[in-house]
N, C-alpha and C. Protein backbone atom coordinates (compact mmCIF):
# COMPACT_ATOMS: atom_id res chain seq x y z
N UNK A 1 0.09 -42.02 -7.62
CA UNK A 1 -0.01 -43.29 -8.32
C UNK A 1 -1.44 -43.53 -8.79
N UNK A 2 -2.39 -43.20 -8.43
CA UNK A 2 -3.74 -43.64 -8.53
C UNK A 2 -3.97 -42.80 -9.56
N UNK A 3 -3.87 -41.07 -9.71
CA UNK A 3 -3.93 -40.30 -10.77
C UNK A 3 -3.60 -40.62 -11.71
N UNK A 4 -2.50 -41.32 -11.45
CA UNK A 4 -1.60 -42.08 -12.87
C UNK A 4 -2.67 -43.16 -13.87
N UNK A 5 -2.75 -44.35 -12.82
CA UNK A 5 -3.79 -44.91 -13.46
C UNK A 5 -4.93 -44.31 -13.92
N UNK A 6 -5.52 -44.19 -12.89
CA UNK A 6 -6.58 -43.22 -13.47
C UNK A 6 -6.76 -42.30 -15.04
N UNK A 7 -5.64 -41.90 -15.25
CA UNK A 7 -5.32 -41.25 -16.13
C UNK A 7 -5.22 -42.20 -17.63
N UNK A 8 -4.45 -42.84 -17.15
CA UNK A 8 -4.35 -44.22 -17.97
C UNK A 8 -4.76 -45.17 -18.64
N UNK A 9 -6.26 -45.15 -17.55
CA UNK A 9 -7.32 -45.76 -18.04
C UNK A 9 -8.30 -44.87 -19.01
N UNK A 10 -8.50 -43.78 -18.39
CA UNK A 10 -8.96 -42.74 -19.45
C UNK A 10 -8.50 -42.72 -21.04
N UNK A 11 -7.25 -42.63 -21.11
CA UNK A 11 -6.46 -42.44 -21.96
C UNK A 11 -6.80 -43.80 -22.93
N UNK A 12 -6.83 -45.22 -22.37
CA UNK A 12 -6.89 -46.02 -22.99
C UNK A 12 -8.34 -46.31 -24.16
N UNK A 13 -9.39 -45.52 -22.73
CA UNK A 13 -10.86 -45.87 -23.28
C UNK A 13 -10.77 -44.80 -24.04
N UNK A 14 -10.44 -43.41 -24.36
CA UNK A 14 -10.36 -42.86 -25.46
C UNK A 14 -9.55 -43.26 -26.86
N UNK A 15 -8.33 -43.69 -26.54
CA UNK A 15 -7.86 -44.44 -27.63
C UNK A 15 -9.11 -45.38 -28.38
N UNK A 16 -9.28 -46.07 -27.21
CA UNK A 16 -10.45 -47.31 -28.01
C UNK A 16 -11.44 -46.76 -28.92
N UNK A 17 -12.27 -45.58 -28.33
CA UNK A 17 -13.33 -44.86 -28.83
C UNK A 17 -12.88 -44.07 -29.92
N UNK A 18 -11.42 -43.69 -30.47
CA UNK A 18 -11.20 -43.01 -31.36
C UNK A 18 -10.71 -43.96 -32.57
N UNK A 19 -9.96 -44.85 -31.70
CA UNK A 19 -9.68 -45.72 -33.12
C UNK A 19 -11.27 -46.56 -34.01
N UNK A 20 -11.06 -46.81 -32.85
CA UNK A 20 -12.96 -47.85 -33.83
C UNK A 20 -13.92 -46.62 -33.91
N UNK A 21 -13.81 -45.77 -34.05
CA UNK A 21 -14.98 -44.65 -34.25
C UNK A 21 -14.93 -44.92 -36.07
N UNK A 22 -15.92 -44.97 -36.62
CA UNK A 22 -15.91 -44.49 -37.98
C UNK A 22 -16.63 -42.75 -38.15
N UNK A 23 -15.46 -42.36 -39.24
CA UNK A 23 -15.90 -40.88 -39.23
C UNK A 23 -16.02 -40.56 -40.67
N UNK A 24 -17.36 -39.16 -40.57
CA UNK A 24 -17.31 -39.09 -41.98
C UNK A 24 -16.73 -37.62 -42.06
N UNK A 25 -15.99 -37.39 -43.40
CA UNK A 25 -15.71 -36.29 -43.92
C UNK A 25 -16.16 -34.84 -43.99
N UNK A 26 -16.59 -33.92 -44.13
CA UNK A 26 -17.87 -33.05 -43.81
C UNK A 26 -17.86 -32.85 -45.38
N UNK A 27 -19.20 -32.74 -45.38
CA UNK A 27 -19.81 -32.84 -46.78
C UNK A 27 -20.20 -34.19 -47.51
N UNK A 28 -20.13 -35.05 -46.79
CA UNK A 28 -20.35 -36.27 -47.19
C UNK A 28 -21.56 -36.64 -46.61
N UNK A 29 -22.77 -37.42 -47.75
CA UNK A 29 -23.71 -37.17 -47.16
C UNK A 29 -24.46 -39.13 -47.36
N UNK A 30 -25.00 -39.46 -46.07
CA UNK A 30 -25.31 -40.40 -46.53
C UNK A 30 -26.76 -40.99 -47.07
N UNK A 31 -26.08 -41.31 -48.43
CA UNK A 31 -26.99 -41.92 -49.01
C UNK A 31 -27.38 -43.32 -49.28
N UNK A 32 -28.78 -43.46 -49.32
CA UNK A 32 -29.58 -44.46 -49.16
C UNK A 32 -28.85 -45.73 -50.65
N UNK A 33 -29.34 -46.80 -50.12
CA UNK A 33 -28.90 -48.04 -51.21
C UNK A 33 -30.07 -47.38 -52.79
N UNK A 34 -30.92 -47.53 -52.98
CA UNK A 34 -31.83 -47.52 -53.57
C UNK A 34 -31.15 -45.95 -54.45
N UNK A 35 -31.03 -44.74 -53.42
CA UNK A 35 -31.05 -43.61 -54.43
C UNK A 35 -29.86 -44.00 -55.09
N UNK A 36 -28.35 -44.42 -54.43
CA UNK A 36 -27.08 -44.98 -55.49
C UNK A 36 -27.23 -45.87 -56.52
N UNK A 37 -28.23 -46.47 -56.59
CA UNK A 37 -28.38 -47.47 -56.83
C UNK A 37 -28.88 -46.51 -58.35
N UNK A 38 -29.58 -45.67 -58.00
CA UNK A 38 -30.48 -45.14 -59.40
C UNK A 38 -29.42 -43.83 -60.02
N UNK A 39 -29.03 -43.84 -58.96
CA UNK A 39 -27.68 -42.51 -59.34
C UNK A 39 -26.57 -43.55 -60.67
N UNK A 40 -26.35 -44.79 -59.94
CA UNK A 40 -25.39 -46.14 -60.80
C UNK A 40 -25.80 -45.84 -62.30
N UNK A 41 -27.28 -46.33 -61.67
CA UNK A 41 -27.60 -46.28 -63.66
C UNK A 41 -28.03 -45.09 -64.19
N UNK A 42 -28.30 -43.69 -63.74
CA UNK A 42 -27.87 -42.85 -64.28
C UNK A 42 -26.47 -42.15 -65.14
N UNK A 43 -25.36 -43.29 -65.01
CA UNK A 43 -24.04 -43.13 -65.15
C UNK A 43 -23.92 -41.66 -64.41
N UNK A 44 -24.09 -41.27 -63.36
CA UNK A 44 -23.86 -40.31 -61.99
C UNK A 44 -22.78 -40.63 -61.38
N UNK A 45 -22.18 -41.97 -61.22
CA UNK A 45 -21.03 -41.73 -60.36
C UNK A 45 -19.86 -42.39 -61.10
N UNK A 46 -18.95 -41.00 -60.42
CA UNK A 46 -17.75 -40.76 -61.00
C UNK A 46 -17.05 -41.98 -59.83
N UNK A 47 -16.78 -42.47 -59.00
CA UNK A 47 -15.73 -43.13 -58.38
C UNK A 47 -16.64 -44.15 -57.24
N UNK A 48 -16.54 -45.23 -56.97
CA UNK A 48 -16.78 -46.01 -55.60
C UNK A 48 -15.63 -46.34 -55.18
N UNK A 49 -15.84 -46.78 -53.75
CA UNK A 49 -14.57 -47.22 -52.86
C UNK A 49 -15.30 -47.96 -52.16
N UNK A 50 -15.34 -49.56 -52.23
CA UNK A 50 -15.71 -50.18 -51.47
C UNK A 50 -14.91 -50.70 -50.22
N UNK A 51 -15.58 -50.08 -48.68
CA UNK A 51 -14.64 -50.23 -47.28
C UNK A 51 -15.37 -50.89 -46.87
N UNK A 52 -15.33 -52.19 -46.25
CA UNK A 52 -15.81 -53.05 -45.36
C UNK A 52 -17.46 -53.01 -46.09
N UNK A 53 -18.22 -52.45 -45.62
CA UNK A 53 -19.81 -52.74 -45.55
C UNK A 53 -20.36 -51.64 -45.89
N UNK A 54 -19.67 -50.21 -46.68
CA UNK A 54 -20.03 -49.26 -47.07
C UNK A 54 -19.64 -48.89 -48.06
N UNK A 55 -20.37 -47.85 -49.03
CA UNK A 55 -19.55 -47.35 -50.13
C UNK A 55 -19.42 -46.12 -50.46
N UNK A 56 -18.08 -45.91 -50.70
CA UNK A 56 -17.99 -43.95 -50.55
C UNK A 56 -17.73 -43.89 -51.62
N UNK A 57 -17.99 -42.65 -52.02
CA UNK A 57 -17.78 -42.01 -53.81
C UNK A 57 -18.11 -40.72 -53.77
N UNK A 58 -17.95 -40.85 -55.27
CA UNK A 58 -17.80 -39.08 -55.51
C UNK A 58 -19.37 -39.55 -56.72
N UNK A 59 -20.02 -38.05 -57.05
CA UNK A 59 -21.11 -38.04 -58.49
C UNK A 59 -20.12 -36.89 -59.54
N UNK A 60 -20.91 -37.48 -60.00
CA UNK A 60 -19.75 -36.31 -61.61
C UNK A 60 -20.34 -35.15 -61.32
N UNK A 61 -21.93 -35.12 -60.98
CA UNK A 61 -22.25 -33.60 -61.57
C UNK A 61 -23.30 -33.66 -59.72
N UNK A 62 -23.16 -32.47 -59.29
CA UNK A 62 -23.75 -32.65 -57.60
C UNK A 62 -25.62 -32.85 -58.27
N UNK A 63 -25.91 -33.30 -57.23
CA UNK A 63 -27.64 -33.38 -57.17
C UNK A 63 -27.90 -33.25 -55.41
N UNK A 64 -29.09 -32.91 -55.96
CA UNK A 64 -30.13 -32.25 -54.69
C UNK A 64 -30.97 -33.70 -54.63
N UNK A 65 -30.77 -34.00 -52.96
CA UNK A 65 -30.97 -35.26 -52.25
C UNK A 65 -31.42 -35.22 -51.07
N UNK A 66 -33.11 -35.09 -50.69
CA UNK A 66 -33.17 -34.43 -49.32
C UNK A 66 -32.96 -33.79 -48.97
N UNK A 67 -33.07 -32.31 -50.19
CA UNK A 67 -32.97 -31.05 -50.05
C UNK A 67 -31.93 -30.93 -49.40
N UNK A 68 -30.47 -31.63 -49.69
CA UNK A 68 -28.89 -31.15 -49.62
C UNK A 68 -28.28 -31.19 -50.94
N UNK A 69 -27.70 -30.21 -51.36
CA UNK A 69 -26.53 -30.74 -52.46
C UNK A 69 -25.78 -31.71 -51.88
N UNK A 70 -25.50 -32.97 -53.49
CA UNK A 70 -24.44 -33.59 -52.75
C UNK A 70 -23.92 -34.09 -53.57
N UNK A 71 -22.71 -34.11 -53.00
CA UNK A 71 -21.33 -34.14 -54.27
C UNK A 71 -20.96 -35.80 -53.94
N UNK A 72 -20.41 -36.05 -52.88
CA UNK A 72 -19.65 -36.87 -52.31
C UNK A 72 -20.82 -37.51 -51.21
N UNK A 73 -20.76 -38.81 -51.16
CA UNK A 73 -21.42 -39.67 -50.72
C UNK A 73 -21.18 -40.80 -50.08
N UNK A 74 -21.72 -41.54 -48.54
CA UNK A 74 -21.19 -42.89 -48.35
C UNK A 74 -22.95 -43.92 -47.87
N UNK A 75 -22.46 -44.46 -48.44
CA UNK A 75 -24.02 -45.52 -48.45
C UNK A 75 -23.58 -46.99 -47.80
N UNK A 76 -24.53 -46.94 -46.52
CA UNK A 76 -24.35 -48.27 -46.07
C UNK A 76 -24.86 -49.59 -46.25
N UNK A 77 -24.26 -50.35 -46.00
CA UNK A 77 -24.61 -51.77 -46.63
C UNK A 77 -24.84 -52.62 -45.93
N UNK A 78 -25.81 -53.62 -45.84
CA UNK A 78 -26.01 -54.49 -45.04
C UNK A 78 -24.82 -55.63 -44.69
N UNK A 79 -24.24 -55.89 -43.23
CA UNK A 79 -23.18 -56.80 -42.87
C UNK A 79 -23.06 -57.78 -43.82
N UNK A 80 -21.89 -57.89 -44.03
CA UNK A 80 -21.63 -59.19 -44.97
C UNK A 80 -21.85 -59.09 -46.38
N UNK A 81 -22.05 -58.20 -46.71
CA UNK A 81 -23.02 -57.99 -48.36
C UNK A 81 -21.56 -57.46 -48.97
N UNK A 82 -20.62 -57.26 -48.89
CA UNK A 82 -19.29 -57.43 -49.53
C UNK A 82 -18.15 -58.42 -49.59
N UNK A 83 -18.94 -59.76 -48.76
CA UNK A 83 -17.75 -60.05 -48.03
C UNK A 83 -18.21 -61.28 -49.35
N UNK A 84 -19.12 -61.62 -49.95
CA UNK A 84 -19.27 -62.33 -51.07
C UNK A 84 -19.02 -61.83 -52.42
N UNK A 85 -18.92 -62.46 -53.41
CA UNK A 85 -18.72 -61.95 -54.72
C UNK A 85 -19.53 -61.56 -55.64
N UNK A 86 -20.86 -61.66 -55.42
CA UNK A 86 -22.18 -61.54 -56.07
C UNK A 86 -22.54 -60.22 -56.06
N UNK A 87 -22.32 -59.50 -54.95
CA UNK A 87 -22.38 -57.85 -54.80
C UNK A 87 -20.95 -57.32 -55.99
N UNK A 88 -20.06 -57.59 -55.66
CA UNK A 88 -18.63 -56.90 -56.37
C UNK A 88 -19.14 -57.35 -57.45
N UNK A 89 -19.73 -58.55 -57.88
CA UNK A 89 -19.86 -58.81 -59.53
C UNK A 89 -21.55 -57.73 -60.04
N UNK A 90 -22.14 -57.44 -59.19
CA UNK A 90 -23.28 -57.05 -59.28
C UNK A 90 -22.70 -55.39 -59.60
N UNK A 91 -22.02 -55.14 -58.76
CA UNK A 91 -21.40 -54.00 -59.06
C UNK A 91 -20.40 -53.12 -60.18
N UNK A 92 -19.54 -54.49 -60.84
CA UNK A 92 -18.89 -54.08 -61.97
C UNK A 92 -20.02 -54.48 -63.01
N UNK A 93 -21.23 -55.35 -63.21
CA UNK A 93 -21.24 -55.09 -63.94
C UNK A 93 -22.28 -53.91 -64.06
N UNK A 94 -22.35 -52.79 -63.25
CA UNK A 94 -23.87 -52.08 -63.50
C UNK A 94 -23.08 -50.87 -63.17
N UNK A 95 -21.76 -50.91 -63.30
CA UNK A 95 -20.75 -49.36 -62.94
C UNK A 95 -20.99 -48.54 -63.93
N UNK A 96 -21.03 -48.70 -65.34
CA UNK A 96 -21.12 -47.96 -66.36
C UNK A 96 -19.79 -47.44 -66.75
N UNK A 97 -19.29 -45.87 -66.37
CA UNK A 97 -18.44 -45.41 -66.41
C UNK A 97 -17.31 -45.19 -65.39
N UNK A 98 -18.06 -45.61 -64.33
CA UNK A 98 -17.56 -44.93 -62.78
C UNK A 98 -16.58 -46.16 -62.15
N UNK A 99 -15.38 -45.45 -61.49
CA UNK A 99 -14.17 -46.00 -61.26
C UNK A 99 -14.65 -47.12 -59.50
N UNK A 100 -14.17 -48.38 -59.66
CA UNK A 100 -14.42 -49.13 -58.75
C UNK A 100 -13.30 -49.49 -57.80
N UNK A 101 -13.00 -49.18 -56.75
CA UNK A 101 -11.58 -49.35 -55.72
C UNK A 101 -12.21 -50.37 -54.94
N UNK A 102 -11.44 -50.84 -54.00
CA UNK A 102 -11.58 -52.09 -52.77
C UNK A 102 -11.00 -51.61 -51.83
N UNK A 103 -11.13 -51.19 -50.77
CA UNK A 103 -9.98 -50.74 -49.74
C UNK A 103 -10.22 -52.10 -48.76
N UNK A 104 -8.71 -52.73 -48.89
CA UNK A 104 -8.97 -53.75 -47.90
C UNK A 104 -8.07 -53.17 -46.60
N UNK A 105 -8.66 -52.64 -46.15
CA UNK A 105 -8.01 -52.17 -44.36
C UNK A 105 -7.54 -53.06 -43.61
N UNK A 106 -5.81 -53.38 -43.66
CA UNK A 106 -5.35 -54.55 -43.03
C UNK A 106 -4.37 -53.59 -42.51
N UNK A 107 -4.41 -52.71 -41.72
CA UNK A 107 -3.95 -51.62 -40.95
C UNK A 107 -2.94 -52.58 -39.87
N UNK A 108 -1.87 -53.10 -39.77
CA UNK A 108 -1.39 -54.37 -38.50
C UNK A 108 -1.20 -53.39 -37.36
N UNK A 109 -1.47 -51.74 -37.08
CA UNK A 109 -1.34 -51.33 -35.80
C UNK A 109 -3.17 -51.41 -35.35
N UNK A 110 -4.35 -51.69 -36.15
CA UNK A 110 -5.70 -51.89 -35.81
C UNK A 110 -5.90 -53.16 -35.55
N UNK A 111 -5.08 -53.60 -36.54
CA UNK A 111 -5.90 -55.22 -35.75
C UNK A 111 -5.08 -55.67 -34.67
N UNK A 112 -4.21 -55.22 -34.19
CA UNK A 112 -3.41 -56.13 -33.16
C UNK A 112 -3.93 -55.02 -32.04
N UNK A 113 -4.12 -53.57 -32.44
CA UNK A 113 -4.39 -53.15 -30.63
C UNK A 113 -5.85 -52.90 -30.47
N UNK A 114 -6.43 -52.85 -31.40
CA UNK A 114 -8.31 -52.98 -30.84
C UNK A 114 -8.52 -54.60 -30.32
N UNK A 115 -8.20 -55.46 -30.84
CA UNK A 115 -8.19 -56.67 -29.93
C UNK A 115 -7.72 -57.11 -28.54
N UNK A 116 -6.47 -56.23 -28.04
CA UNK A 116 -5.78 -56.05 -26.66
C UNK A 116 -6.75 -54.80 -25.86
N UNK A 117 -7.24 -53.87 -26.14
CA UNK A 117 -7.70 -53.00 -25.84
C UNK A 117 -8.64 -53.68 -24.17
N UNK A 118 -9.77 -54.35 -24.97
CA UNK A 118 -10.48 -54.77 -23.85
C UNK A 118 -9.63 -56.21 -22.65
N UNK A 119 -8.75 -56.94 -23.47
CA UNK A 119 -7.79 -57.42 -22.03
C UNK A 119 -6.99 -56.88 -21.29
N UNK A 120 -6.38 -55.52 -21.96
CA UNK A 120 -5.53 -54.53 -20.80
C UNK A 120 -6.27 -54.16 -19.45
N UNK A 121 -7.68 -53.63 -20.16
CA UNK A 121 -8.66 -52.94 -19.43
C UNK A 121 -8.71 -53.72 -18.30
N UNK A 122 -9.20 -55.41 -18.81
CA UNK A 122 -9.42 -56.19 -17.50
C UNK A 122 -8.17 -56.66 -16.72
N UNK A 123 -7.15 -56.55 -17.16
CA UNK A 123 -5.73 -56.65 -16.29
C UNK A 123 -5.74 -55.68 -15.35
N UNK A 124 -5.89 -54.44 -15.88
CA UNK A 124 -5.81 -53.07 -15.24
C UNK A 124 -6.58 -53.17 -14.21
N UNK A 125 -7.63 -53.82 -14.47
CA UNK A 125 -8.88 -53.54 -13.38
C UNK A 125 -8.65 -54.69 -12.53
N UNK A 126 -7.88 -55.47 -12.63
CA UNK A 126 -7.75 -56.89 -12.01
C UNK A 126 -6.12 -56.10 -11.13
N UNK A 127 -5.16 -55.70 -11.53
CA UNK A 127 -4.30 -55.31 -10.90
C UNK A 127 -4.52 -54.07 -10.01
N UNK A 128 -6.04 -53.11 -10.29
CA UNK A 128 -5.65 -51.98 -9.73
C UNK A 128 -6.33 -52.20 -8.07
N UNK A 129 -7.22 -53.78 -8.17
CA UNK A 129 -7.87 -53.89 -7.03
C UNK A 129 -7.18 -54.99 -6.08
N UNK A 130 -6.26 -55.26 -6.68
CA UNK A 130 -5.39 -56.57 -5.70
C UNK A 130 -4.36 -55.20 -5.14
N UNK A 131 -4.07 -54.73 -5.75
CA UNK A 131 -3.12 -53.36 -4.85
C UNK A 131 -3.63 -53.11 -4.15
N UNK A 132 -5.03 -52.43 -4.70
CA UNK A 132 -5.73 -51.73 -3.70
C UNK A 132 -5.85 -52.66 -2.08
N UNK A 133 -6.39 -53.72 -2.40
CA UNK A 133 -6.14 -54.93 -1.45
C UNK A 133 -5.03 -55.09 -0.56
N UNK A 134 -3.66 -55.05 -1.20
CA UNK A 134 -2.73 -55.50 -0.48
C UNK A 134 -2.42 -54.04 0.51
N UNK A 135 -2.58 -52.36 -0.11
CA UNK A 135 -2.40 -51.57 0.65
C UNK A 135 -3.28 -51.33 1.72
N UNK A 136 -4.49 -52.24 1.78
CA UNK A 136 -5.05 -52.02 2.93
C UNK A 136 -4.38 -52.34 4.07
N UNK A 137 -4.04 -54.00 3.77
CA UNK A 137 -3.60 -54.92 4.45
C UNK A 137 -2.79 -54.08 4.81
N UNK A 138 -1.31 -53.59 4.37
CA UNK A 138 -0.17 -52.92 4.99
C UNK A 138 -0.30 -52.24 5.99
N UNK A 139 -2.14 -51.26 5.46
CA UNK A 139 -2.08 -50.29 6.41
C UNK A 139 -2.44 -50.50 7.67
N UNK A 140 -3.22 -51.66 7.51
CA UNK A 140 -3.67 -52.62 9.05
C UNK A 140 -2.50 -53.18 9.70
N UNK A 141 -1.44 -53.48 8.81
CA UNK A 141 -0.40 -54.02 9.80
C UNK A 141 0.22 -53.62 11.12
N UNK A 142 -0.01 -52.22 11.37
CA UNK A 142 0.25 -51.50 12.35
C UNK A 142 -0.56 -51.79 14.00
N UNK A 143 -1.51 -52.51 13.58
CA UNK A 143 -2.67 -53.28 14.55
C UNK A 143 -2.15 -54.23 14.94
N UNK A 144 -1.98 -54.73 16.18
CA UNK A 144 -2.15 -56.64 16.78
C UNK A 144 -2.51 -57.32 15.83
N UNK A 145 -2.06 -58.36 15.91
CA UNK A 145 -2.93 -59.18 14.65
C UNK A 145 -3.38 -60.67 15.86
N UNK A 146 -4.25 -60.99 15.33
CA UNK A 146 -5.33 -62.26 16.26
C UNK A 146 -4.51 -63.67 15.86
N UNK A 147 -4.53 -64.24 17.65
CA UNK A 147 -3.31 -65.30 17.67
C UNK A 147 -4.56 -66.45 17.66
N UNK A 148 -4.39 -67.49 16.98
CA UNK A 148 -4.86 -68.67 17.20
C UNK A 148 -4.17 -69.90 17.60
N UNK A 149 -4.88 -70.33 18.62
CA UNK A 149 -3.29 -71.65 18.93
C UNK A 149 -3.92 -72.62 18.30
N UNK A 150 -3.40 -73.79 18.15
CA UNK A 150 -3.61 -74.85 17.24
C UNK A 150 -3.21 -75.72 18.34
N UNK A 151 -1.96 -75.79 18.59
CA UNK A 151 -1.48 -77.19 19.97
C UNK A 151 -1.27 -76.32 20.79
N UNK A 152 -2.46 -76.40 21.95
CA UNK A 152 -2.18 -76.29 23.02
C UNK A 152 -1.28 -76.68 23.58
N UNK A 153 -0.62 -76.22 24.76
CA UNK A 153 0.94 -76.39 25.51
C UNK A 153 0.11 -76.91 26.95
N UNK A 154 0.45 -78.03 27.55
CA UNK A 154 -0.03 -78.60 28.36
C UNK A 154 -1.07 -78.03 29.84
N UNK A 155 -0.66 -76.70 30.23
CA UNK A 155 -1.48 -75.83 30.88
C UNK A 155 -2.79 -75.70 30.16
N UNK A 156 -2.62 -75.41 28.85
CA UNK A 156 -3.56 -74.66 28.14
C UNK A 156 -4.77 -75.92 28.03
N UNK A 157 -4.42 -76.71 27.75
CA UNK A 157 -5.49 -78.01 27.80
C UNK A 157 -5.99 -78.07 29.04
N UNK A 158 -5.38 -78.06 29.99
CA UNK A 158 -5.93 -78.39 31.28
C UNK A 158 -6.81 -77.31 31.72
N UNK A 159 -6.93 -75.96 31.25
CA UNK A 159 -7.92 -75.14 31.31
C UNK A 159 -9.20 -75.24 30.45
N UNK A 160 -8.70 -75.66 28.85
CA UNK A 160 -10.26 -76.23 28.09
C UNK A 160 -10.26 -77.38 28.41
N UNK A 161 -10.07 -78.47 29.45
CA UNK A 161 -10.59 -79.70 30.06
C UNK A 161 -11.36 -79.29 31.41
N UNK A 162 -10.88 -78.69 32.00
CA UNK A 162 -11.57 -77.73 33.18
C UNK A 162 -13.22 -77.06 32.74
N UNK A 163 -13.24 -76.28 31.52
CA UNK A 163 -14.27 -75.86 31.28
C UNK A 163 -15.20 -76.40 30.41
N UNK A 164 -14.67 -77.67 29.97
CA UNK A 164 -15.61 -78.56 29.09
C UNK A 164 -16.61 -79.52 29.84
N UNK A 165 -17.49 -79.34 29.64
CA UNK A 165 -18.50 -80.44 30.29
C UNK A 165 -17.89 -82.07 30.03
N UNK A 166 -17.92 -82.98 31.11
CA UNK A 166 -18.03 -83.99 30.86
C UNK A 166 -18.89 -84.66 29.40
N UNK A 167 -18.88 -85.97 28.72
CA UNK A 167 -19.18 -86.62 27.74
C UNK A 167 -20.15 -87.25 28.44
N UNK A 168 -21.87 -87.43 28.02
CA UNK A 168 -23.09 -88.26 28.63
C UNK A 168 -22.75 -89.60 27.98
N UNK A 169 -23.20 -90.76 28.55
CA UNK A 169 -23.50 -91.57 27.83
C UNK A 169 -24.84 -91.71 27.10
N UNK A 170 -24.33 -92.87 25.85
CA UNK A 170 -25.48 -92.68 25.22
C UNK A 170 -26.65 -93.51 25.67
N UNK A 171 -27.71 -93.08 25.60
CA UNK A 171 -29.03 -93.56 25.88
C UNK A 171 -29.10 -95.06 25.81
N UNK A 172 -29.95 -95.94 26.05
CA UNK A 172 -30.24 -97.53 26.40
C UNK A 172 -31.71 -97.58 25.20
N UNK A 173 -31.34 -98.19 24.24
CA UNK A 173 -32.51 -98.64 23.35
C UNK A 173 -33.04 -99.64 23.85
């Protein structure tokens, strides 16, 4: 049973780490805002795809960029800098020739299980230690367990009255 979990949990934190991983293509090289930017008005690029806060594309004709050829390209963007209209309008109008996409990633198996991801975890971890807990207990059950009396039965008083000191009076102000 513990392997199981164990396993489980593994399994989960890799899921997590693979789904939210962003990955790039091989051969895709990233380039800076500024060099796309001069590649734009070179009429250089053949295609953008604007994803969240980055932009991937293709160039019509490859160029040497930090001493790499590079064909295909993704350039990152500062948070939020798509999520207004001033960039997308900044962008069609300085495209030239080059084809402009939007990928709006509304994936409903990403957004509903990267959000559960981290409350399973803490269920998991909240259920795997109250077990753990209760199988201790079981395993102690095999021990005496410690009697406390609450109402003494009339003998029993008369032995803690026996060994209790008398009550002083109180002092004379």
């Amino acid at each position: 049973m513990k392997r199981y979990l164990i396993g489980l949990a593994i399994f989960l934190v890799l899921a997590f780490l693979f789904v939210t991983a962003q990955t790039r293509p091989a051969g895709e090289f990233a380039m800076p805002l500024s060099v796309f930017e001069a590649e734009l008005a070179a009429d250089n690029v053949e295609r953008v795809d604007v994803e969240g806060d980055a932009l991937v594309g293709k160039l019509r004709t490859q160029r040497t960029i930090e001493n790499q050829p590079v064909l295909t390209f993704r350039t990152a963007l500062p948070p939020g800098t798509t999520a207004g209209w001033n960039f997308m309008e900044w962008l069609l109008e300085n495209r030239r020739n080059a084809t402009v996409n939007v990928g709006n990633d509304n994936s409903l198996l990403l957004n509903i299980l990267v959000p559960l991801i981290p409350w399973l975890l803490i269920f998991f971890f909240i259920w795997f230690f109250v077990f753990r807990q209760l199988r201790k207990a079981q395993s102690n059950a095999a021990q005496p367990m410690r009697v406390i009396v609450v109402n003494p039965t009339g003998e029993q008083q008369a032995q803690q009255q026996q060994q209790q000191p008398a009550p002083t009076a109180p002092p004379f102000v």
